[in-house]
N, C-alpha and C. Protein backbone atom coordinates (compact mmCIF):
# COMPACT_ATOMS: atom_id res chain seq x y z
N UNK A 1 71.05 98.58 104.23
CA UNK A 1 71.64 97.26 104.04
C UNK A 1 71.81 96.99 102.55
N UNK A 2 72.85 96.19 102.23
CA UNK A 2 73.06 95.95 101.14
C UNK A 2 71.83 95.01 100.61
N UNK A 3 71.54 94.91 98.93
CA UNK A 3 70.32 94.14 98.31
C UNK A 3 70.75 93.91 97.09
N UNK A 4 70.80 92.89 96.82
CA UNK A 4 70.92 92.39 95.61
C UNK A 4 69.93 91.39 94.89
N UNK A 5 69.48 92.24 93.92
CA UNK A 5 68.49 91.26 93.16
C UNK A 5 69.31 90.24 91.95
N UNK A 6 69.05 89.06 91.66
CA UNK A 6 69.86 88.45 90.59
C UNK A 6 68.41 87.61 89.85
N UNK A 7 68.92 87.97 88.20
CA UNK A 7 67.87 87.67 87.28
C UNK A 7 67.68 86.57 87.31
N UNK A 8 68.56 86.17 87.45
CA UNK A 8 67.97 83.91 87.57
C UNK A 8 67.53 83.75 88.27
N UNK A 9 67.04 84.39 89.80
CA UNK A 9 65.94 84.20 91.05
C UNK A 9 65.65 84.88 90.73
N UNK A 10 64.75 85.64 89.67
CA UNK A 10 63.99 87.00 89.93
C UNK A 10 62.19 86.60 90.75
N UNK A 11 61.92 84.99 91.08
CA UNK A 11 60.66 84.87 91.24
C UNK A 11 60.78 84.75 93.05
N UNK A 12 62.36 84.89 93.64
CA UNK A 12 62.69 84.42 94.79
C UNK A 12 62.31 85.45 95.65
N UNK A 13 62.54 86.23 96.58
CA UNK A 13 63.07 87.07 97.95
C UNK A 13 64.63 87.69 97.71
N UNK A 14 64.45 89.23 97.29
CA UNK A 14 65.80 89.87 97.49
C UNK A 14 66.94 89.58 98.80
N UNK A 15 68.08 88.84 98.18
CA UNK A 15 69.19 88.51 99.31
C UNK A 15 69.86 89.78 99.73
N UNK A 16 70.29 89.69 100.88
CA UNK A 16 71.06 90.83 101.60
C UNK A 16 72.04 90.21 101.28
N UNK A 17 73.42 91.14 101.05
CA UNK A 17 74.85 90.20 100.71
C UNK A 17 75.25 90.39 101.68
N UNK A 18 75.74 91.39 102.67
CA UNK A 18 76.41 90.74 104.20
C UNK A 18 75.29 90.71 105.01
N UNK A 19 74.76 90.06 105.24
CA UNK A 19 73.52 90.11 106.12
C UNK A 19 73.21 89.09 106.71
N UNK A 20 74.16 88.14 107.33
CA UNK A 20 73.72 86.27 107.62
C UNK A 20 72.20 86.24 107.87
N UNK A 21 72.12 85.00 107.75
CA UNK A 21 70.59 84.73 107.93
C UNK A 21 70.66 84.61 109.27
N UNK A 22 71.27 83.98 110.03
CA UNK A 22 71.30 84.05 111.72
C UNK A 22 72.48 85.29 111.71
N UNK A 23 72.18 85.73 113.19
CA UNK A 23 73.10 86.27 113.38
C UNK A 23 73.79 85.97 115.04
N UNK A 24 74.54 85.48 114.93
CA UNK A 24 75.48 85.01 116.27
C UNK A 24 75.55 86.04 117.16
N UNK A 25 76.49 85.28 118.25
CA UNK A 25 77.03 86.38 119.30
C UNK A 25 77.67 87.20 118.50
N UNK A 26 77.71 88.74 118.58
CA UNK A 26 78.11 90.11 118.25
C UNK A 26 79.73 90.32 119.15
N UNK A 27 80.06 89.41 119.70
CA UNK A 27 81.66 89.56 119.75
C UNK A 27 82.38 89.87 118.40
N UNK A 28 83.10 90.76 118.70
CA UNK A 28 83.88 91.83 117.54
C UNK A 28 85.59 90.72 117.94
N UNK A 29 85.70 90.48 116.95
CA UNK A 29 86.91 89.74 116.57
C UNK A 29 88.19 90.50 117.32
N UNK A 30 89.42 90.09 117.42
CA UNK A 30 90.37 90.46 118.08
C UNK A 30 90.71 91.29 116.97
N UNK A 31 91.97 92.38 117.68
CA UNK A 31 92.61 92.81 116.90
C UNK A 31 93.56 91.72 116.08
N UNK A 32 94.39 91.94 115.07
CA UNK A 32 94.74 91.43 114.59
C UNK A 32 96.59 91.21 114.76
N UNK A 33 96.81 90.40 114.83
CA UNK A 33 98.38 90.21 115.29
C UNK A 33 99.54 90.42 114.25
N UNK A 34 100.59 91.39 114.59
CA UNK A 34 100.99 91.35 113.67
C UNK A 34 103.16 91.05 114.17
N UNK A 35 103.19 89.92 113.67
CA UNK A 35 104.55 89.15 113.88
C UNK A 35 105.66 90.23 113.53
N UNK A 36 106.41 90.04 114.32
CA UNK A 36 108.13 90.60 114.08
C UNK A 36 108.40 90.63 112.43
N UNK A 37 108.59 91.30 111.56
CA UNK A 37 108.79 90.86 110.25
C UNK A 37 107.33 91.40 109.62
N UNK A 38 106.45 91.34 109.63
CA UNK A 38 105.40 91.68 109.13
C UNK A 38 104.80 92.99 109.10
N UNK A 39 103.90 92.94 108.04
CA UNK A 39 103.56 94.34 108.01
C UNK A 39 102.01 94.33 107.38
N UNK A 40 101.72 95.42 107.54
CA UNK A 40 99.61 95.23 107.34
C UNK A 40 99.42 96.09 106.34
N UNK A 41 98.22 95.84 105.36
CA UNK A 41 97.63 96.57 104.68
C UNK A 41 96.35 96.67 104.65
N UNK A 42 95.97 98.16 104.54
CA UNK A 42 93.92 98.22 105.01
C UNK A 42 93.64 98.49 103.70
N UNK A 43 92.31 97.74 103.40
CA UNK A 43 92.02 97.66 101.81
C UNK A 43 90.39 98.03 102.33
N UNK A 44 89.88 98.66 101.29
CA UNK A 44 88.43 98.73 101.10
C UNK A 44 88.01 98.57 100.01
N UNK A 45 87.25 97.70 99.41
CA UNK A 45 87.08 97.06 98.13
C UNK A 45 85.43 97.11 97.61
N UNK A 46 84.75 97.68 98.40
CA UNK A 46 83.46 96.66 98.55
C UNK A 46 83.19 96.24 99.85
N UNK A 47 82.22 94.64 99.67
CA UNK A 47 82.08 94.13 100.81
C UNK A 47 83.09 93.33 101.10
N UNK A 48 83.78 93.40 102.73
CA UNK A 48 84.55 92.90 102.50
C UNK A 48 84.50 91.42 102.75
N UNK A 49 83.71 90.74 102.75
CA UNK A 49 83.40 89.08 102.60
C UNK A 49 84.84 88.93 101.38
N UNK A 50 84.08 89.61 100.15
CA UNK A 50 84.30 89.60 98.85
C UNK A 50 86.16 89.26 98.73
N UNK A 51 87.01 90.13 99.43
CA UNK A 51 88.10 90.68 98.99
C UNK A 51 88.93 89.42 100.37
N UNK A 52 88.09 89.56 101.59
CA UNK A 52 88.82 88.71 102.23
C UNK A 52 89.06 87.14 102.03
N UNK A 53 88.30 86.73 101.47
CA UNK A 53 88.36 85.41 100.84
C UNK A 53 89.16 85.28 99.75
N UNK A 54 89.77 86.38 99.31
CA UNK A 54 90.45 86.44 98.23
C UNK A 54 92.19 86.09 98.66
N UNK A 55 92.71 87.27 99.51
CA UNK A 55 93.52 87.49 100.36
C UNK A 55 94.08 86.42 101.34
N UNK A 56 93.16 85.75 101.63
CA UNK A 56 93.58 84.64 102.60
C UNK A 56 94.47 83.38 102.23
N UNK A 57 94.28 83.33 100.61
CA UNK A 57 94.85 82.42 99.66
C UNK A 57 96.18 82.40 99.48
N UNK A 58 96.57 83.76 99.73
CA UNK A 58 97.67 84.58 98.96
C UNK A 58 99.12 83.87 99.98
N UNK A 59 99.80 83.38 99.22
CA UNK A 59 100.96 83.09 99.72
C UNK A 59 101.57 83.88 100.62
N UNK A 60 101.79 83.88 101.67
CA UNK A 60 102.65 85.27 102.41
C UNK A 60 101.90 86.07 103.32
N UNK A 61 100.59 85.60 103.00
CA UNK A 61 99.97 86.82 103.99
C UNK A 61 99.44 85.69 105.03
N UNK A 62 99.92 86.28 105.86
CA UNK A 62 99.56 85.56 107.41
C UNK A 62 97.99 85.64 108.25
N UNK A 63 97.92 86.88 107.78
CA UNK A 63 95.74 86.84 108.41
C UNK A 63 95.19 88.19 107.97
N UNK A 64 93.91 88.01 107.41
CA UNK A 64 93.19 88.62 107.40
C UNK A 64 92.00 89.12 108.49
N UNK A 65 91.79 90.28 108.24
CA UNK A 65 90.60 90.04 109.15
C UNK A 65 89.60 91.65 108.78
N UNK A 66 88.15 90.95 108.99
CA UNK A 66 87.03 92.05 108.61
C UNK A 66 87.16 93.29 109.55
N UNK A 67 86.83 94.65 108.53
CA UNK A 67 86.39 95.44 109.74
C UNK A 67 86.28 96.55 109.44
N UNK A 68 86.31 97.54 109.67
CA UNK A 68 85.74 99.12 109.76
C UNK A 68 86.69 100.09 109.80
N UNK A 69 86.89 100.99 109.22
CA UNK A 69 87.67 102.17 109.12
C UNK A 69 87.50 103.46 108.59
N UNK A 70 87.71 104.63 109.08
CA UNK A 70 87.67 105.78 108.43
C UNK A 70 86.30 106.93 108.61
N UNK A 71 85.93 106.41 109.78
CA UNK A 71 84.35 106.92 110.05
C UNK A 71 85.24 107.78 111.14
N UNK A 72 83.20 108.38 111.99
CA UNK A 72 83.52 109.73 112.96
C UNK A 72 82.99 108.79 114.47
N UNK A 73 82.55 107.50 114.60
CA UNK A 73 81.83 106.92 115.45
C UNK A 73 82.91 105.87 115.89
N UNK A 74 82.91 106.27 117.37
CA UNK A 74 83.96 104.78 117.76
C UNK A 74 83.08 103.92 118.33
N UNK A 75 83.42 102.32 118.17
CA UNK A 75 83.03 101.03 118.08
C UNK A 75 81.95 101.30 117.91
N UNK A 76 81.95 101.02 116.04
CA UNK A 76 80.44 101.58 115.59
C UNK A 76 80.23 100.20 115.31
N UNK A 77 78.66 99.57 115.67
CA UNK A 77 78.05 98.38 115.05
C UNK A 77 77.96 97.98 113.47
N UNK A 78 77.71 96.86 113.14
CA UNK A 78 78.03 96.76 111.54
C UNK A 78 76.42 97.30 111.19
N UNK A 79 75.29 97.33 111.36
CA UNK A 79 74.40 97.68 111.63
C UNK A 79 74.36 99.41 111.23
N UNK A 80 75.20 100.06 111.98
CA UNK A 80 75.80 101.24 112.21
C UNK A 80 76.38 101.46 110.72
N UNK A 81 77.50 100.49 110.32
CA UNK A 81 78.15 101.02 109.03
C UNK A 81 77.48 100.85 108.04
N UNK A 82 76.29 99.97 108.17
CA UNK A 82 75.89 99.75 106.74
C UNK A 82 74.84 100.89 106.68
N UNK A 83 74.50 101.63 107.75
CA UNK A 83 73.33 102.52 107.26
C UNK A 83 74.62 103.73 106.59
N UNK A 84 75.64 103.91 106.15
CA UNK A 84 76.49 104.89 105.50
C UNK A 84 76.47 106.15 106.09
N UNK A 85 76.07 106.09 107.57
CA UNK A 85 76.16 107.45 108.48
C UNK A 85 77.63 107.52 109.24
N UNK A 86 78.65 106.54 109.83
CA UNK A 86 79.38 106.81 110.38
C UNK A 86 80.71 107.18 109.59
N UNK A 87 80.53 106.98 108.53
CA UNK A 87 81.64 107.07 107.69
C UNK A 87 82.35 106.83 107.68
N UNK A 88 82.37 105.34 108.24
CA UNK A 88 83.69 104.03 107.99
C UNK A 88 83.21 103.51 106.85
N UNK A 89 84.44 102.97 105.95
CA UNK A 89 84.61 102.02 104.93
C UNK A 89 84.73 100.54 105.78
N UNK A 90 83.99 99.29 104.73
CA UNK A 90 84.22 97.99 105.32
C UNK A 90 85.46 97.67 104.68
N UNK A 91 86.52 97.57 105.20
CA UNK A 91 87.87 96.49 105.14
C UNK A 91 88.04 95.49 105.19
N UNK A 92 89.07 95.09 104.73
CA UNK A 92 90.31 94.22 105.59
C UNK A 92 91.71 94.67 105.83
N UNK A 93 91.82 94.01 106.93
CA UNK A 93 93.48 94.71 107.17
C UNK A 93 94.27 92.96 107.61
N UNK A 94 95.40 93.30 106.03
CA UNK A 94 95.91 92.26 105.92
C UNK A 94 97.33 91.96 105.88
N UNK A 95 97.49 91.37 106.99
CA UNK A 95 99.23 91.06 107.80
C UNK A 95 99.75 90.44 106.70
N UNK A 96 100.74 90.90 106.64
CA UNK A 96 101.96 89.61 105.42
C UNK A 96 103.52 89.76 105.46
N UNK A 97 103.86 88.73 105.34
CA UNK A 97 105.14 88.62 105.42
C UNK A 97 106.34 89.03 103.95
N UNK A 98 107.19 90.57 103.77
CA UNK A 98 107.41 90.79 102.64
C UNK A 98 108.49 90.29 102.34
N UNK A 99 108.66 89.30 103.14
CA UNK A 99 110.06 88.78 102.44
C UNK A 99 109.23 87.84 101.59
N UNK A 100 108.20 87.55 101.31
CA UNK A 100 107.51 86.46 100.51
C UNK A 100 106.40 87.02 99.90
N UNK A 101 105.48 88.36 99.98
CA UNK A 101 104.77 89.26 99.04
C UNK A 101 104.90 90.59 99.08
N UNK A 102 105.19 91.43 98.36
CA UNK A 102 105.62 92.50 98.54
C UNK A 102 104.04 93.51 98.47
N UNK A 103 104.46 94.78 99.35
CA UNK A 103 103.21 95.56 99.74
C UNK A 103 102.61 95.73 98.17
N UNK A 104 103.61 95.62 97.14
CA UNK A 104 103.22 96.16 95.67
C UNK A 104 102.55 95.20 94.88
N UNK A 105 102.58 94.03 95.50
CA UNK A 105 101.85 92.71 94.92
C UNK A 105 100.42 93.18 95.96
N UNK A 106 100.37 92.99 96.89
CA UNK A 106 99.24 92.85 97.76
C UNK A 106 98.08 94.28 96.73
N UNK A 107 99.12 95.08 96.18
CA UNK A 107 97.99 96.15 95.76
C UNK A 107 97.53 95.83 94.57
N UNK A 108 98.28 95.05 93.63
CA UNK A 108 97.96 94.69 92.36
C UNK A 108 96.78 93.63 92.39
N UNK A 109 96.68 93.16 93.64
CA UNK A 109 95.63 92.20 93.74
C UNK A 109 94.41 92.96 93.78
N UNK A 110 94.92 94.19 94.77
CA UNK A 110 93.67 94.85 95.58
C UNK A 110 92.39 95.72 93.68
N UNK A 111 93.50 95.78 92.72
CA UNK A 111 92.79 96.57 91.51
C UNK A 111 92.24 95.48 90.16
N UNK A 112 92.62 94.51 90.92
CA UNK A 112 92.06 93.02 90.36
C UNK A 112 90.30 92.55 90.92
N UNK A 113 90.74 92.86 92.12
CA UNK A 113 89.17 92.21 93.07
C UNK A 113 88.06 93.04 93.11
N UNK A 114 88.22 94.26 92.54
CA UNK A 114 86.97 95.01 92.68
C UNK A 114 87.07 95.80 91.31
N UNK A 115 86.25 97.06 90.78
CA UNK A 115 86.34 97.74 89.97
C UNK A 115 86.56 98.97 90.63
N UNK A 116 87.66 99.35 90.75
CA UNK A 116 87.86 100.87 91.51
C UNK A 116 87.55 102.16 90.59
N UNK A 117 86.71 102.18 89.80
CA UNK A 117 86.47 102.98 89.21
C UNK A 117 84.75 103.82 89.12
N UNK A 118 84.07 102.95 90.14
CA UNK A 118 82.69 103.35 90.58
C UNK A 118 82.45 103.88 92.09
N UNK A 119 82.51 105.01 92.18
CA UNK A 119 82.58 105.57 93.41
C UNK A 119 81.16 104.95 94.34
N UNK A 120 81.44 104.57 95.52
CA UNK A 120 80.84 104.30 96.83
C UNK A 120 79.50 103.22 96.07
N UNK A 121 80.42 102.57 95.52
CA UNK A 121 79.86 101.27 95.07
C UNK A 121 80.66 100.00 94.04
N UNK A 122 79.88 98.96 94.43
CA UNK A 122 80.40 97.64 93.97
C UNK A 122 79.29 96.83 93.54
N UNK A 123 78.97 96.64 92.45
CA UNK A 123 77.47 96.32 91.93
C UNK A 123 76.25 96.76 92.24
N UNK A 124 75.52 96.02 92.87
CA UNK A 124 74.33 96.42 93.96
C UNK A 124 74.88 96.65 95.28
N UNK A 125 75.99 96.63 95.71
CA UNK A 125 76.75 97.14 97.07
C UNK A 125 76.54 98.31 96.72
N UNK A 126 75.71 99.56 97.45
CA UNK A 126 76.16 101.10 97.20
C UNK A 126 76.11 101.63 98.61
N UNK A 127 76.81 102.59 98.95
CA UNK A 127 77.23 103.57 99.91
C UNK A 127 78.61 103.78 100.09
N UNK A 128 78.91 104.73 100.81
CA UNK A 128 79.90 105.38 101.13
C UNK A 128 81.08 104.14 102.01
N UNK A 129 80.24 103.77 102.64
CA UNK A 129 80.93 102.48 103.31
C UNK A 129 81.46 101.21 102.17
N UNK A 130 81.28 100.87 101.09
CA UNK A 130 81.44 100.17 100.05
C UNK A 130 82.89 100.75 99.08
N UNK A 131 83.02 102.21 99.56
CA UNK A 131 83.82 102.76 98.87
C UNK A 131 85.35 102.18 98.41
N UNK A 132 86.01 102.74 97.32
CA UNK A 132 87.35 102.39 97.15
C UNK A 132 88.09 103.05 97.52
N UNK A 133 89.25 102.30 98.90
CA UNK A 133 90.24 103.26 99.21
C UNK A 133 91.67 102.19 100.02
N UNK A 134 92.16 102.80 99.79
CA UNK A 134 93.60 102.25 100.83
C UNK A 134 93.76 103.31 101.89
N UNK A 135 94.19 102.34 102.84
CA UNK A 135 94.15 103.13 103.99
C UNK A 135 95.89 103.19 104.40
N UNK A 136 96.99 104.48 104.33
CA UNK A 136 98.29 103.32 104.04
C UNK A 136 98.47 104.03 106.10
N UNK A 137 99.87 103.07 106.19
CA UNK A 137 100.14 103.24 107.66
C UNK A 137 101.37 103.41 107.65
N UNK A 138 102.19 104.39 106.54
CA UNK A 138 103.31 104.89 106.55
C UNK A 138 103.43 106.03 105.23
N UNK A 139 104.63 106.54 105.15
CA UNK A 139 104.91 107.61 103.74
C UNK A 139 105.51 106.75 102.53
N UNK A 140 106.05 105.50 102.99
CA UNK A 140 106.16 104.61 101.75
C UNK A 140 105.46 103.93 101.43
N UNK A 141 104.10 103.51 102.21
CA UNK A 141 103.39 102.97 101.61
C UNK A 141 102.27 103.98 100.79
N UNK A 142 102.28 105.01 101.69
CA UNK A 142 101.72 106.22 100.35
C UNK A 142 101.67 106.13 99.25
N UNK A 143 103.43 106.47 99.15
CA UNK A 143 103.91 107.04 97.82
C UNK A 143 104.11 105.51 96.80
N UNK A 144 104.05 104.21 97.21
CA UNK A 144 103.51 103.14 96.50
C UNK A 144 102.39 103.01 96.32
N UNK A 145 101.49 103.41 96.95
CA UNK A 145 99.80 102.99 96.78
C UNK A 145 99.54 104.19 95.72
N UNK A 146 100.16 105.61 95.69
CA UNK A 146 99.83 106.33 94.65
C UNK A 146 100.66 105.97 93.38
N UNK A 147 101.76 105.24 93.27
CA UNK A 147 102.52 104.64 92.43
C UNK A 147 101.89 103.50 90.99
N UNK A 148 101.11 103.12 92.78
CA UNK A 148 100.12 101.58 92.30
C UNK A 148 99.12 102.06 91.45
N UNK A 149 98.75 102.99 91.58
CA UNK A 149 96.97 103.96 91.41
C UNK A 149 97.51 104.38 90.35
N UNK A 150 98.35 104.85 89.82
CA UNK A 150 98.83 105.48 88.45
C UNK A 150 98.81 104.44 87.71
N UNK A 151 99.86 103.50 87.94
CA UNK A 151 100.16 102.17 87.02
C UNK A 151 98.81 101.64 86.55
N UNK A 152 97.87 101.72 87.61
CA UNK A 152 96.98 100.65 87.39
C UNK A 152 95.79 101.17 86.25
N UNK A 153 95.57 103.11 86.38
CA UNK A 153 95.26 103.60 85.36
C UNK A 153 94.81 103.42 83.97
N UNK A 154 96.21 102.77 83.47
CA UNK A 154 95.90 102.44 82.46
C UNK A 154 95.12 101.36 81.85
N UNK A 155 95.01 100.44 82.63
CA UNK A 155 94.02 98.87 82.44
C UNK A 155 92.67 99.41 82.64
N UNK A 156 92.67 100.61 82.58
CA UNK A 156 90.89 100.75 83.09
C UNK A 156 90.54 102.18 82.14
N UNK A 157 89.10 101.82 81.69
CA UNK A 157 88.69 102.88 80.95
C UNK A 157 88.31 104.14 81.37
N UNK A 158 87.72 104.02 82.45
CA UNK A 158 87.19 105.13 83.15
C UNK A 158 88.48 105.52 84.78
N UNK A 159 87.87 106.78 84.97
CA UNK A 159 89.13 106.70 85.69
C UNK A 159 88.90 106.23 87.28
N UNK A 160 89.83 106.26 88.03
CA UNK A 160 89.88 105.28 89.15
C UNK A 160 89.44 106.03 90.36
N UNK A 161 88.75 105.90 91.03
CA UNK A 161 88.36 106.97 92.15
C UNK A 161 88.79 106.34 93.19
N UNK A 162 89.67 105.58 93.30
CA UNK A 162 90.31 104.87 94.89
C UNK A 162 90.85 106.21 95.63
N UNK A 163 90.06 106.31 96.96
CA UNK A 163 90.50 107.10 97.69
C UNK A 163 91.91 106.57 98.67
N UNK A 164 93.34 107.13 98.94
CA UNK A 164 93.94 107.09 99.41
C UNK A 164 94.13 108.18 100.91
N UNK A 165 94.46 107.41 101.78
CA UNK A 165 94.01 108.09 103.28
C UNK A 165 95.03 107.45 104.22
N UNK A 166 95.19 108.36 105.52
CA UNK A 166 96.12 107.44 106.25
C UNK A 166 95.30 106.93 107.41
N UNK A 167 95.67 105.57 107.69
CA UNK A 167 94.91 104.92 108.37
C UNK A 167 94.45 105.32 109.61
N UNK A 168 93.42 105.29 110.18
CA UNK A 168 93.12 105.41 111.66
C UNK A 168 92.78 104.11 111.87
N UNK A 169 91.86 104.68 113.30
CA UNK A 169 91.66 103.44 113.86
C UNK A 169 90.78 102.02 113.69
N UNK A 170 91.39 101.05 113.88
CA UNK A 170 90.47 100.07 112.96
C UNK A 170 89.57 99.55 114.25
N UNK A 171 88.38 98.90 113.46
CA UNK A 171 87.62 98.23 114.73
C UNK A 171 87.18 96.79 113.61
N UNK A 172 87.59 95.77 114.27
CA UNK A 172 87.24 94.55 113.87
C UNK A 172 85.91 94.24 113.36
N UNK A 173 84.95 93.54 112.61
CA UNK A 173 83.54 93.34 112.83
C UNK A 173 83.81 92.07 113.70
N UNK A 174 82.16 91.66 113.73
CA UNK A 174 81.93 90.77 114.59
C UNK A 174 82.62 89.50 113.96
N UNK A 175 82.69 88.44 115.22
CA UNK A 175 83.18 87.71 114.69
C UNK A 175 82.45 86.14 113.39
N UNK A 176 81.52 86.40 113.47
CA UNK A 176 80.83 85.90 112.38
C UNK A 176 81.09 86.37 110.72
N UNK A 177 81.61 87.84 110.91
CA UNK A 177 81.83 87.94 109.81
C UNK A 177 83.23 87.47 109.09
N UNK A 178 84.22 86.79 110.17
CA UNK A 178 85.26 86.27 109.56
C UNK A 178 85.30 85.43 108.58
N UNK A 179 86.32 85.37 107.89
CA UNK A 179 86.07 84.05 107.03
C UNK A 179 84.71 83.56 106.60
N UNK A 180 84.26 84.59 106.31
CA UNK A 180 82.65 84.20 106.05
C UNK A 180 82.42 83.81 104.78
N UNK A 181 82.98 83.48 103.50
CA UNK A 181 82.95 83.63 102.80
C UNK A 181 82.95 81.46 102.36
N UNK A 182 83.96 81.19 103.03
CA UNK A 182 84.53 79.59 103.38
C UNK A 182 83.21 79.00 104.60
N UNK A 183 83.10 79.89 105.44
CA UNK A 183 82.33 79.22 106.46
C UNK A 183 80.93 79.57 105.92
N UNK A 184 80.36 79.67 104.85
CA UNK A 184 78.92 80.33 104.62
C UNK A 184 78.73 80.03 103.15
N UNK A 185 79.49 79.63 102.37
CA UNK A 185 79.29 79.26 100.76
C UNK A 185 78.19 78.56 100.47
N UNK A 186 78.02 77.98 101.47
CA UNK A 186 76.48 77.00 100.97
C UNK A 186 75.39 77.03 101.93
N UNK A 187 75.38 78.62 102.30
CA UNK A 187 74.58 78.89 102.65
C UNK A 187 73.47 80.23 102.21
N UNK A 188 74.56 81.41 102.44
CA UNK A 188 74.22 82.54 101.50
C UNK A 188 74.21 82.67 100.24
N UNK A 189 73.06 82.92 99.42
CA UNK A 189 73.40 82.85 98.11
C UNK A 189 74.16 84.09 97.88
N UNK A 190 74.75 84.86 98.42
CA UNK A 190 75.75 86.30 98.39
C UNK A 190 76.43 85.63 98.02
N UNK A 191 77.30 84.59 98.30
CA UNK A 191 78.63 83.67 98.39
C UNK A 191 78.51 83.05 97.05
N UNK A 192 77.37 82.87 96.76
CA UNK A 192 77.76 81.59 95.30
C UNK A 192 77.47 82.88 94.14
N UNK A 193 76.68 83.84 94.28
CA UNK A 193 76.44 84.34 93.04
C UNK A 193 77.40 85.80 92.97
N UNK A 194 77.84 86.55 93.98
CA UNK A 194 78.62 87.12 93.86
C UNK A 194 80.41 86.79 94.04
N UNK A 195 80.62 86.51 95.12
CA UNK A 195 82.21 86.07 95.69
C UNK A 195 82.80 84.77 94.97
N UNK A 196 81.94 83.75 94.14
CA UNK A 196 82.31 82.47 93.50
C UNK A 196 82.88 82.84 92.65
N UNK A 197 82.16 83.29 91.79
CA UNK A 197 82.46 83.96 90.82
C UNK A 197 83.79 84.63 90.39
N UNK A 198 83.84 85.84 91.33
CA UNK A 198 85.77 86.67 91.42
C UNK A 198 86.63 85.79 91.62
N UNK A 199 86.36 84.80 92.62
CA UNK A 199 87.69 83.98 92.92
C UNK A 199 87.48 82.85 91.52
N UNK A 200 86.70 82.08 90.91
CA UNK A 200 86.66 81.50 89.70
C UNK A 200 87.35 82.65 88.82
N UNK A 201 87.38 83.89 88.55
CA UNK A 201 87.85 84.43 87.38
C UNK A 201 89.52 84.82 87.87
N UNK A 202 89.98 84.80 89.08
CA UNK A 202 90.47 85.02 89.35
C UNK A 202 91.48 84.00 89.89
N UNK A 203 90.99 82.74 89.62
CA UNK A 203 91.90 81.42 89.70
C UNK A 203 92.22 81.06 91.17
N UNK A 204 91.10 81.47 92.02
CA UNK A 204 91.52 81.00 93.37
C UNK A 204 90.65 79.95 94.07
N UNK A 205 91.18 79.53 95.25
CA UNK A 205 89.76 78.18 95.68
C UNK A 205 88.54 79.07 95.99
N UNK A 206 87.61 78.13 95.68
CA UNK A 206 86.35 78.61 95.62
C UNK A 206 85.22 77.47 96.21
């Protein structure tokens, strides 16, 4: 499980960052709908609390939603992904409409919200499941996501280890983990000391 210690509570109890303090019914969220006109992108950033709260803001994109990809285990528990044995990455896979954001914006966001340059980790997020990757679901979105990965190169000192892959099959998380980020801010301190933060530097509601 993820652990994050932070120096301004250092006298507190180490927080789990996806880890609710309750945990609800384990209904796994629907697949995700995707409208006439629209088109999806699978992002792995980190946790994805982090990236989906980000995304949801975004003009054009119609829904987000948490979930799992790229492992050897079908309908693996989140439980399951966080021990870094099934070898799914945590996602989002995010519907949008390109007559109003283009797949090449959605990626410029995606090298904004995380540091893709630390393999199978995101601060105190570490494992294989935390990893950086796009998952694309065509040959043009490939050859843009490797387009994107070059361009983006240069803004970064070290080099970028975003793994690029073609998508399989996605499995939703539960549905607690939706929108968890809005529905849980004042509750998890994951939410105020990590995720506040990106979207504050990053000029989004928070």
């Amino acid at each position: 499980m993820k652990r994050l210690v932070f120096a301004i509570l250092a006298a507190l109890p180490i927080f789990a960052s996806c880890e609710p303090e309750k945990k609800p019914i384990m209904e796994a969220a629907p697949m995700p709908e995707v409208p006439a006109g629209h088109e999806t992108a699978t992002l792995g950033a980190g946790c994805y609390w982090c990236i989906e709260a980000a995304y949801r803001q975004l003009d054009g994109v119609k829904s987000v939603t948490s979930g799992f990809m790229g492992g050897a285990v079908k309908n693996p528990t989140y439980e399951q992904v966080c021990s870094g044995e099934t070898g799914h990455a945590e996602v989002v896979v995010v519907v949008f409409d390109p007559a109003k954001i283009s797949y090449e914006k959605i990626l410029a966001w995606f090298w904004d919200l995380h540091d893709p340059t630390t393999l199978n980790r995101q601060g105190n997020d570490v494992g294989t499941q935390y990893r950086s990757v796009i998952f694309h679901h065509s040959e043009a979105q490939k050859k843009t996501a490797e387009a994107s990965k070059s361009a983006a190169a240069k803004n970064f000192k070290d080099p970028i280890v975003t793994e690029i892959a073609k998508a399989s099959e996605f499995y939703p998380a539960p549905m607690y983990h939706q929108d968890y980020y809005f529905q849980n801010k004042s509750k998890n301190p994951y939410c105020k000391y990590v995720i506040e933060p990106k979207l504050k530097k990053l000029k989004l509601d928070h």
